[in-house]
C-alpha atoms as a PDB file:
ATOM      1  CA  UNK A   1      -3.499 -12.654 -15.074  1.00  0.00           C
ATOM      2  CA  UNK A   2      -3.490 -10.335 -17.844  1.00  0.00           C
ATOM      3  CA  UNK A   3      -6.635  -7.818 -17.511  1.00  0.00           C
ATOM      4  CA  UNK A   4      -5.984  -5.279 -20.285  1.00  0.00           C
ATOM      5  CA  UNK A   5      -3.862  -4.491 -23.367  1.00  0.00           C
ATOM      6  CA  UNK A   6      -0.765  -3.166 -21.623  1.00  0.00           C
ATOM      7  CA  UNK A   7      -1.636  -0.038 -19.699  1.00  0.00           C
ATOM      8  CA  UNK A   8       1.650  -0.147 -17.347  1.00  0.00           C
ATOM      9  CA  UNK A   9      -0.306  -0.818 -14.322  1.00  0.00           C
ATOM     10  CA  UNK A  10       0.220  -3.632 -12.006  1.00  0.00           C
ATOM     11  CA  UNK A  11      -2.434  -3.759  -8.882  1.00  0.00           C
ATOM     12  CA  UNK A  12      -0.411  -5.528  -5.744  1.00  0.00           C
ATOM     13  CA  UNK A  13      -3.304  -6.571  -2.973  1.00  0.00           C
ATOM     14  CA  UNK A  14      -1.975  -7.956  -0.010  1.00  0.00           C
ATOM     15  CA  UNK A  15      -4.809 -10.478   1.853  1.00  0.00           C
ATOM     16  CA  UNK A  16      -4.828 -12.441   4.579  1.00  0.00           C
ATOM     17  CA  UNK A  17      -7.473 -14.040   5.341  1.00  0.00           C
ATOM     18  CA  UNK A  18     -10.205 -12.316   3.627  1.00  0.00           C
ATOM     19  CA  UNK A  19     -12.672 -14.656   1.579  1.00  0.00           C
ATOM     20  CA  UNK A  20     -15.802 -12.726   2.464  1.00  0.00           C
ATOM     21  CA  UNK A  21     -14.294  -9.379   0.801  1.00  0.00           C
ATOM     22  CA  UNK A  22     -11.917 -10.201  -1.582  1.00  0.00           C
ATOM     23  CA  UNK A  23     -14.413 -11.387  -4.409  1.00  0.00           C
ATOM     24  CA  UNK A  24     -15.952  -7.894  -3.399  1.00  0.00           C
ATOM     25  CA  UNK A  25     -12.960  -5.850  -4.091  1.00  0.00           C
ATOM     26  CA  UNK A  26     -11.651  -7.752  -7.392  1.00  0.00           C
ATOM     27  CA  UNK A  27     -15.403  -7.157  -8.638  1.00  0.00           C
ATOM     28  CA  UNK A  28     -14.902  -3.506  -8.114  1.00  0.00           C
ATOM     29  CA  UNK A  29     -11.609  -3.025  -9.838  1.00  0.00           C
ATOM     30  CA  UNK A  30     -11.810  -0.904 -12.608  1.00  0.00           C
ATOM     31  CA  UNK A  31      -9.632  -3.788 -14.978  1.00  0.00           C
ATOM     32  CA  UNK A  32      -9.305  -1.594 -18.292  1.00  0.00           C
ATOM     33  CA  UNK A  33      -6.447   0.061 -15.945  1.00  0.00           C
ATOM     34  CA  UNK A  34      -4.341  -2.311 -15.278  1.00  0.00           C
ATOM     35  CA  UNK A  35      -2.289  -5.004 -16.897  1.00  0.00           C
ATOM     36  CA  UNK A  36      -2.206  -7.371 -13.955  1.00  0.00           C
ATOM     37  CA  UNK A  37      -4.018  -7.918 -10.356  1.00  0.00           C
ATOM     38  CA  UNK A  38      -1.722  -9.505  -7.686  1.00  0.00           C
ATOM     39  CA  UNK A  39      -3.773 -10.836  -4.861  1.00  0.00           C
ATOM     40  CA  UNK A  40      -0.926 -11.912  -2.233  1.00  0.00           C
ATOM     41  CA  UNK A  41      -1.749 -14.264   0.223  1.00  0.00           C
ATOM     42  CA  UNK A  42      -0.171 -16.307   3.237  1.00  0.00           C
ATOM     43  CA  UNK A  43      -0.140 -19.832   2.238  1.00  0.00           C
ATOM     44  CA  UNK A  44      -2.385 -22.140  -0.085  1.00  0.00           C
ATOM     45  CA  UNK A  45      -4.503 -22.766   2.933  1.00  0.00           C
ATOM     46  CA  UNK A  46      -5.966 -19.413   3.175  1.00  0.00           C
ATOM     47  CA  UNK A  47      -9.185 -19.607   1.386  1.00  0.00           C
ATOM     48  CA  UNK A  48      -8.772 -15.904   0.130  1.00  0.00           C
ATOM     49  CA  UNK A  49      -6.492 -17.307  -2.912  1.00  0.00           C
ATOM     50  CA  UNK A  50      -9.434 -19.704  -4.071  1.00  0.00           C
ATOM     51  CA  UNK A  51     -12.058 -16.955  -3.889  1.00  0.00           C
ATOM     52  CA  UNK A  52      -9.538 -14.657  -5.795  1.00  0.00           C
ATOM     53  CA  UNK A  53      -9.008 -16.792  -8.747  1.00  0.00           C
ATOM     54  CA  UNK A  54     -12.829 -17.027  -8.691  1.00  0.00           C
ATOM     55  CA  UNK A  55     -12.866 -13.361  -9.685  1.00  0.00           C
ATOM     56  CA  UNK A  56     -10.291 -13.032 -11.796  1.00  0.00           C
ATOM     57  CA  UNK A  57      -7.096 -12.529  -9.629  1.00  0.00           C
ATOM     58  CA  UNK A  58      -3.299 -13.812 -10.396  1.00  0.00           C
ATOM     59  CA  UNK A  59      -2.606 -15.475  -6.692  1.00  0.00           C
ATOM     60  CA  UNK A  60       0.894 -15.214  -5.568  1.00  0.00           C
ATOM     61  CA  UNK A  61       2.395 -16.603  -2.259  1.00  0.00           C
ATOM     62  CA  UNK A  62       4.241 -14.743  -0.149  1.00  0.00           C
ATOM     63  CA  UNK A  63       7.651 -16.665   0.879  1.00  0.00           C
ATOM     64  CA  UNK A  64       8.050 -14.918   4.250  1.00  0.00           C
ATOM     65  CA  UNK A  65       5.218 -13.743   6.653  1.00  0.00           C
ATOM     66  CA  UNK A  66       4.601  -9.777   7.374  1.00  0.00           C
ATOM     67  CA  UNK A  67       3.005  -7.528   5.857  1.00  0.00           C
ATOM     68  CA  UNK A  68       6.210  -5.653   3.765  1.00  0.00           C
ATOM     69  CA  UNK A  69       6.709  -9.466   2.735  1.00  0.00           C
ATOM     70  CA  UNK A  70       3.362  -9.478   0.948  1.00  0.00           C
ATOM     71  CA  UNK A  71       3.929  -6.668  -0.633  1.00  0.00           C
ATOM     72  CA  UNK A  72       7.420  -7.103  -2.060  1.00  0.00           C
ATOM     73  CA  UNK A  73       6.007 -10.657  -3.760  1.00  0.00           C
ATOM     74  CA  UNK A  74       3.631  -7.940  -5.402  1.00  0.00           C
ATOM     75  CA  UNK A  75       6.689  -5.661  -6.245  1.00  0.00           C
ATOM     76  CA  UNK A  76       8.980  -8.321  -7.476  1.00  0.00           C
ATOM     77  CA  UNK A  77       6.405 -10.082  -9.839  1.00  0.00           C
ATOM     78  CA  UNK A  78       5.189  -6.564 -11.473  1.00  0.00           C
ATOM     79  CA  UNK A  79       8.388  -5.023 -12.383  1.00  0.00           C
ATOM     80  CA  UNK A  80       9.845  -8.720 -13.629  1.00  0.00           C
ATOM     81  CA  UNK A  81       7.341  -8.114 -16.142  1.00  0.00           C
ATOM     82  CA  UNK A  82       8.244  -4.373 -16.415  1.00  0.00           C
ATOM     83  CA  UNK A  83       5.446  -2.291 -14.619  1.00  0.00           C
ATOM     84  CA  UNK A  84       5.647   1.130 -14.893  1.00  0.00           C
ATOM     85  CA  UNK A  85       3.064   2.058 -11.907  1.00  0.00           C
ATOM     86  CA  UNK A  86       2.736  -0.425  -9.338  1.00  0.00           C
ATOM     87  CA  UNK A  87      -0.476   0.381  -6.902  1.00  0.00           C
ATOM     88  CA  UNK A  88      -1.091  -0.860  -3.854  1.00  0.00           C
ATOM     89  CA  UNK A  89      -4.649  -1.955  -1.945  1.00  0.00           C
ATOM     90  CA  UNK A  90      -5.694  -3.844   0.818  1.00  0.00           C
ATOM     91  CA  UNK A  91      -8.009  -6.870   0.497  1.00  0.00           C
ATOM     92  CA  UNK A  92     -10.403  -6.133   3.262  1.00  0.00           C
ATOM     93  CA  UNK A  93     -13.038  -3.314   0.790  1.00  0.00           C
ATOM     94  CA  UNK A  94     -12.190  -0.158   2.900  1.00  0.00           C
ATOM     95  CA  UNK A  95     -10.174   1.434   0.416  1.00  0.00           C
ATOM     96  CA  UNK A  96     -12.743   1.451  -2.891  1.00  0.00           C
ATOM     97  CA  UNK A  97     -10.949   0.234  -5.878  1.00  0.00           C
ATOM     98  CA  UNK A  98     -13.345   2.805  -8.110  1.00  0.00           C
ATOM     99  CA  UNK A  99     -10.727   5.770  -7.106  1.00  0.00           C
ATOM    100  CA  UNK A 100      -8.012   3.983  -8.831  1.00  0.00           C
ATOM    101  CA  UNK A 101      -7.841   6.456 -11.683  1.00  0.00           C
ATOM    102  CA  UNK A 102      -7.665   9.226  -8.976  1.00  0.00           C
ATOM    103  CA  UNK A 103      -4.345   7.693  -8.005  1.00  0.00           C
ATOM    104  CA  UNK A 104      -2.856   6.743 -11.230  1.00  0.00           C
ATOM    105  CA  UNK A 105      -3.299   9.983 -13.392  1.00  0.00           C
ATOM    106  CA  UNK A 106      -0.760  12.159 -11.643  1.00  0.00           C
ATOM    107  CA  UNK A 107       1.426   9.968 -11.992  1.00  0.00           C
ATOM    108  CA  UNK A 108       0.788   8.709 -15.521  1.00  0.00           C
ATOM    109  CA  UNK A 109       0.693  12.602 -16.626  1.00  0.00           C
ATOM    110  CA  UNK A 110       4.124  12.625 -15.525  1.00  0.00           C
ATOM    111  CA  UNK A 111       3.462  15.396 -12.918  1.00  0.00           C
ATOM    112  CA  UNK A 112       3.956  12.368  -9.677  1.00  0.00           C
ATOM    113  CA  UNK A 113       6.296  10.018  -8.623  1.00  0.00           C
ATOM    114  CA  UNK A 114       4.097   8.718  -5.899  1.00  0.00           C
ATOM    115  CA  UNK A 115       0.191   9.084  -4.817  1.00  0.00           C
ATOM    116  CA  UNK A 116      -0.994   8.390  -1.611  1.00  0.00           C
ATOM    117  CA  UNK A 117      -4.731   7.636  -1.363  1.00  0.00           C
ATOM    118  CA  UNK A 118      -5.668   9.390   1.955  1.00  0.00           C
ATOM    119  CA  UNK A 119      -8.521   8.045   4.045  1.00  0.00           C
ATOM    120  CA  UNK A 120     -11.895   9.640   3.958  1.00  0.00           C
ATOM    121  CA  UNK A 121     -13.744   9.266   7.156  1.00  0.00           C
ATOM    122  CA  UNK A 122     -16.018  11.800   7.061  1.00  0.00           C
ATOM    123  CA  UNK A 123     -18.845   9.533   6.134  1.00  0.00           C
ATOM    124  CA  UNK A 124     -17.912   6.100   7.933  1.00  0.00           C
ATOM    125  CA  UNK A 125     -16.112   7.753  10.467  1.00  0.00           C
ATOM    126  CA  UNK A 126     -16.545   4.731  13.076  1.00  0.00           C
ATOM    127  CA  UNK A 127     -14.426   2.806  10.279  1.00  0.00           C
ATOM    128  CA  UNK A 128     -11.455   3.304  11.779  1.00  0.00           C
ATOM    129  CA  UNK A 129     -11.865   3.279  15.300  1.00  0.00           C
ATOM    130  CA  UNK A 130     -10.063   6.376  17.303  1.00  0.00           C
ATOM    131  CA  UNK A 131      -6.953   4.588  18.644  1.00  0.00           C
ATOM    132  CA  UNK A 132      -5.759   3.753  15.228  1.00  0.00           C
ATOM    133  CA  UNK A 133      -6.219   7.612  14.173  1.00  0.00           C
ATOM    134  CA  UNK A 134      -4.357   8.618  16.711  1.00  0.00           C
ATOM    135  CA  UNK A 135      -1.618   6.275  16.323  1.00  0.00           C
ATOM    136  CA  UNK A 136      -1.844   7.133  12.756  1.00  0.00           C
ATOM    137  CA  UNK A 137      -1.602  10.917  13.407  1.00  0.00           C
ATOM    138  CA  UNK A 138       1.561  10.763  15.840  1.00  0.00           C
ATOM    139  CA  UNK A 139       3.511   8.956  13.169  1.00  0.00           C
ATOM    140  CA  UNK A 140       2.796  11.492  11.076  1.00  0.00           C
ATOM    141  CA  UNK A 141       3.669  14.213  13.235  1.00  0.00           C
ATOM    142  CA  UNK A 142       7.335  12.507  13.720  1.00  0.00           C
ATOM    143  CA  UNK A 143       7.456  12.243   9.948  1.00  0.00           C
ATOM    144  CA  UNK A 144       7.358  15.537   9.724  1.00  0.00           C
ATOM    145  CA  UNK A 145       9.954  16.620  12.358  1.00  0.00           C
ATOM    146  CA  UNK A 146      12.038  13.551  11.082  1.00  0.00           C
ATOM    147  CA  UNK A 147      11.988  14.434   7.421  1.00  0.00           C
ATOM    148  CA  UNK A 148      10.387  18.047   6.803  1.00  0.00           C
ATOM    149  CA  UNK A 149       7.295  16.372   4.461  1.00  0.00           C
ATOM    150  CA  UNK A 150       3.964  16.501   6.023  1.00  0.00           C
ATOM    151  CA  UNK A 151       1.995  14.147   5.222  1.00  0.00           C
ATOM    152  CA  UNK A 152      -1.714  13.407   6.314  1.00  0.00           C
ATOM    153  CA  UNK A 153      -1.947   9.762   6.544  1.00  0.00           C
ATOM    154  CA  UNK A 154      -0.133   6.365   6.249  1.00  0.00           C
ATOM    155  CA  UNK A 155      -2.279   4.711   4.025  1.00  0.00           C
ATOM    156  CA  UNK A 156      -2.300   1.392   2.055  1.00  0.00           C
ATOM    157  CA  UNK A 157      -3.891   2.753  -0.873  1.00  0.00           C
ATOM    158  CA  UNK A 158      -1.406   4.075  -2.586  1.00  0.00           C
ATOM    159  CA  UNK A 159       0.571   4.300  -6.363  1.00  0.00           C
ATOM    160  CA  UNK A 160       4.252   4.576  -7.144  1.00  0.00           C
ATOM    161  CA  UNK A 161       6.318   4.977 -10.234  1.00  0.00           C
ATOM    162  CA  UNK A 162       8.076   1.634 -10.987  1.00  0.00           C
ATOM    163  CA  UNK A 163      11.677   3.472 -11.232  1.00  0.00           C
ATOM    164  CA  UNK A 164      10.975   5.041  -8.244  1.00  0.00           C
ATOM    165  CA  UNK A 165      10.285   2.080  -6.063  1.00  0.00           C
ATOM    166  CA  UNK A 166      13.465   0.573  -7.521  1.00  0.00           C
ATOM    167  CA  UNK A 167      15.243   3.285  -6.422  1.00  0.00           C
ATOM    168  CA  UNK A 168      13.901   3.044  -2.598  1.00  0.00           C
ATOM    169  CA  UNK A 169      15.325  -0.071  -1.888  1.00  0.00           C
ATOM    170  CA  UNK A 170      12.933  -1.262   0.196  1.00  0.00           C
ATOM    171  CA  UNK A 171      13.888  -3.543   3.141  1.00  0.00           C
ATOM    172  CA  UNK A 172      11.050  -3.389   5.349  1.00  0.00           C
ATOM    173  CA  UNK A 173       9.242  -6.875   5.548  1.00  0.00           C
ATOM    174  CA  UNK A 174       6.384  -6.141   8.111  1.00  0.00           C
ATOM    175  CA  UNK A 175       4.045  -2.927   9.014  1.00  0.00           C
ATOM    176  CA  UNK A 176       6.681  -0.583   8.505  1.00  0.00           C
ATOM    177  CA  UNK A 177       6.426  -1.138   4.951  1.00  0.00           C
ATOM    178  CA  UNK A 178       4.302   2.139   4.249  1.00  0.00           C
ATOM    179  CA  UNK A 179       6.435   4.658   6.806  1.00  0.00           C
ATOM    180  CA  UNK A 180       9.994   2.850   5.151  1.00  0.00           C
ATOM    181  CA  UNK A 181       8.460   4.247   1.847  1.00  0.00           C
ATOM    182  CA  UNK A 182       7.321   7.482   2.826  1.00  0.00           C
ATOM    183  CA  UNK A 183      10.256   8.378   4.490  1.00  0.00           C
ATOM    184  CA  UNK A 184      13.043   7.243   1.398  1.00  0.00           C
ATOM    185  CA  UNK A 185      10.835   9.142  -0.528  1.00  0.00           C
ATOM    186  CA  UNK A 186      10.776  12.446   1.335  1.00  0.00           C
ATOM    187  CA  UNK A 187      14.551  11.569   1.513  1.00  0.00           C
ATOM    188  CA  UNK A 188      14.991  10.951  -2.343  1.00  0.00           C
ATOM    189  CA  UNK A 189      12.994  14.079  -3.223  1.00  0.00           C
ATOM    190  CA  UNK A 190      10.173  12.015  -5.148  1.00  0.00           C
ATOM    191  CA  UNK A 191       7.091  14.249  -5.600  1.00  0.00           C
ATOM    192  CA  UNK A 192       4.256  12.743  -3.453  1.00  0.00           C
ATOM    193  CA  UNK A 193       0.761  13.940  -3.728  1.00  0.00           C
ATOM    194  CA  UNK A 194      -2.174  13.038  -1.623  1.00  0.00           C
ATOM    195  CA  UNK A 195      -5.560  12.375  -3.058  1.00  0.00           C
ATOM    196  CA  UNK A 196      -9.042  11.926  -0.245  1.00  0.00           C
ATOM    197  CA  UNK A 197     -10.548   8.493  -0.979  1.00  0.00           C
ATOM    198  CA  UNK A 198     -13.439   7.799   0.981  1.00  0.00           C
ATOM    199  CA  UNK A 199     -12.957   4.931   3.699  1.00  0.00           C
ATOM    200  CA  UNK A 200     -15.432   2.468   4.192  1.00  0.00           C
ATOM    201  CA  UNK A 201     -15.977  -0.136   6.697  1.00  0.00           C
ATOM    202  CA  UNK A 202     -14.396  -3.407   6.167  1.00  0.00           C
ATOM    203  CA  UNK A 203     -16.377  -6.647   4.724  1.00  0.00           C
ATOM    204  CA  UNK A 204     -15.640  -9.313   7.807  1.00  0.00           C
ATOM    205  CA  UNK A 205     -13.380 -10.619   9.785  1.00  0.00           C
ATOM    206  CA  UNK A 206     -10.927  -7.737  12.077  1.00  0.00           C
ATOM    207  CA  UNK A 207      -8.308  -5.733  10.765  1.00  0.00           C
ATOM    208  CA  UNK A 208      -4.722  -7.361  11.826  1.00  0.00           C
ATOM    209  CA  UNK A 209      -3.542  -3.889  12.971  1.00  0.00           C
ATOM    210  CA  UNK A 210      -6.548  -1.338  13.664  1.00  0.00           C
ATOM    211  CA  UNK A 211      -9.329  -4.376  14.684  1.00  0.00           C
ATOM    212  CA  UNK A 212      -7.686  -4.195  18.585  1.00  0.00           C
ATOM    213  CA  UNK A 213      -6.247  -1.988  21.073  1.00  0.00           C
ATOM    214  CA  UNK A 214      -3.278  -4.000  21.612  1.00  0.00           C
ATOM    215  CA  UNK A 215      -2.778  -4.826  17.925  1.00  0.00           C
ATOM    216  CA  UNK A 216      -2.811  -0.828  17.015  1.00  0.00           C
ATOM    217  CA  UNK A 217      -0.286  -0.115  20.574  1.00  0.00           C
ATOM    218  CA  UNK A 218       1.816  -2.984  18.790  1.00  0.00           C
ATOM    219  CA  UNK A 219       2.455  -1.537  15.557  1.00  0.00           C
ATOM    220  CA  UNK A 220       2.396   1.940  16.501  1.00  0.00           C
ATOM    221  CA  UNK A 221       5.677   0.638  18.417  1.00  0.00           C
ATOM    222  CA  UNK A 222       6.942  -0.579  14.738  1.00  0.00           C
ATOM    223  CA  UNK A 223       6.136   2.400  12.843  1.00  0.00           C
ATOM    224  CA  UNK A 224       7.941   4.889  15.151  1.00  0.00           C
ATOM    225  CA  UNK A 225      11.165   2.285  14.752  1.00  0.00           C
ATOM    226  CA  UNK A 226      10.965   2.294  11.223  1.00  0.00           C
ATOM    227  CA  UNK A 227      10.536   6.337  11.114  1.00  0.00           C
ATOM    228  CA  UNK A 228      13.351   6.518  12.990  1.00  0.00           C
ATOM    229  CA  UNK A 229      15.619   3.925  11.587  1.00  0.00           C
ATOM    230  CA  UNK A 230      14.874   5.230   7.958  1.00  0.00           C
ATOM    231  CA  UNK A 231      15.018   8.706   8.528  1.00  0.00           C
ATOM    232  CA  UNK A 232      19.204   7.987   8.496  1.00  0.00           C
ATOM    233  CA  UNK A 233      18.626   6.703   4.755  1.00  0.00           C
ATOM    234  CA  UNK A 234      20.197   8.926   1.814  1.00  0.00           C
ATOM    235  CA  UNK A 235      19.735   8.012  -2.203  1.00  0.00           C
ATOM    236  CA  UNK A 236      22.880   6.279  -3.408  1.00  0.00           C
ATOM    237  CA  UNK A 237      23.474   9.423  -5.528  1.00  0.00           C
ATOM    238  CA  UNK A 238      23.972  11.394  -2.744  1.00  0.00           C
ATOM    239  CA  UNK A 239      25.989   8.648  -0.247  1.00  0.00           C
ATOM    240  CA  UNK A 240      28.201   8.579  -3.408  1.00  0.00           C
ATOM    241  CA  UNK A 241      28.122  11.919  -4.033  1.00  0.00           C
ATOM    242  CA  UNK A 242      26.741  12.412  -7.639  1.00  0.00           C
END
């Protein structure tokens, strides 16, 4: 599991069902970063775990479906063992694992709290297909009038400072996970940056969320709940009034 000599970095990657990319994506990791790799997956039977260990990944198992699930197994395991950045990247090879450092230095020259690794799609622009930017861009819009922060995109790719992410709270278990974060982080005054990674198309299989009409109309439906049942959120310093 351990991939370095204690950089601070834990790498969460949340995949389900993804054995043709995921030996793709852990190849392309830039390990010298990071203490630890986290590939999360459903249940032993996924096939993704097997091809992950192949390459050099610490499997976990999520204990509860959903997407926020997968992630929080990530989460718990890395700051257990004290993580002091946590990142966060899909399984599927969209996001490329090379921009890593892009992500991490703000944050490890003390000027971020939080990084969000914006998608490129200027050269594989059919790889995400229109509904899913438009859902995309509405929630972003509401962000905005919900919580003042503008941000461009609600992406996966993304690093956060391991007292910060203890100090969200996090509750959301399923595709709300990324707007629950980026909302009690506008809300707890965390300084977010965005950084343009390029997007590429996926290796196989269909994205759970974007790969359908009805799958993007789905969790659009989520991620406007969670904006709006987050936006209420306050730090405890400020519900207690420190």
């Amino acid at each position: 599991m351990s991939v370095s000599a204690l950089t601070g970095v834990t790498l969460v990657i949340p995949a389900w069902n993804e054995p043709e990319a995921i030996g793709a994506v852990l190849d392309e990791v830039p390990r010298h970063l990071l203490d630890d790799i986290l590939v999360v997956v459903a249940s032993d039977a996924d096939p993704t775990g097997a091809v992950a260990r192949a390459h050099g990944g610490y499997v976990l198992i999520q204990r509860t479906p959903g997407y926020g699930a997968a992630c929080w197994t990530g989460v718990e395991h890395a700051l257990n063992r004290k993580a002091e950045i946590v990142a966060f990247l899909d399984g599927d090879y969209a996001d490329p694992p090379a921009d890593l450092p892009k992500l991490l230095a703000p944050i490890q020259s003390n000027r971020m709290d939080l990084v969000l690794g914006c998608r490129d799609l200027r050269r594989h622009p059919d790889a995400l297909p229109l509904h899913a930017r438009l859902g995309n861009g509405l929630v972003c819009l509401m962000l905005k009038a919900l919580v003042g922060t503008p941000f461009r995109d609600l992406p996966s790719y993304k690093a956060i400072r391991g007292t910060s992410l203890r100090q969200l709270d996090m509750q959301e278990m399923s595709y709300g996970w990324t707007v629950e974060m980026l909302v009690k982080a506008a809300r707890n005054k965390l300084r977010i940056s965005e950084v343009s990674v390029e997007y590429r198309p996926r290796l196989g299989g269909a994205s759970k969320v974007a790969g359908s009409l009805s799958g993007s109309l789905g969790a659009a439906r989520k991620l406007f709940a969670c904006a709006l049942a987050y936006s209420a959120w306050r730090p405890a310093s400020i519900v207690s009034g420190q």
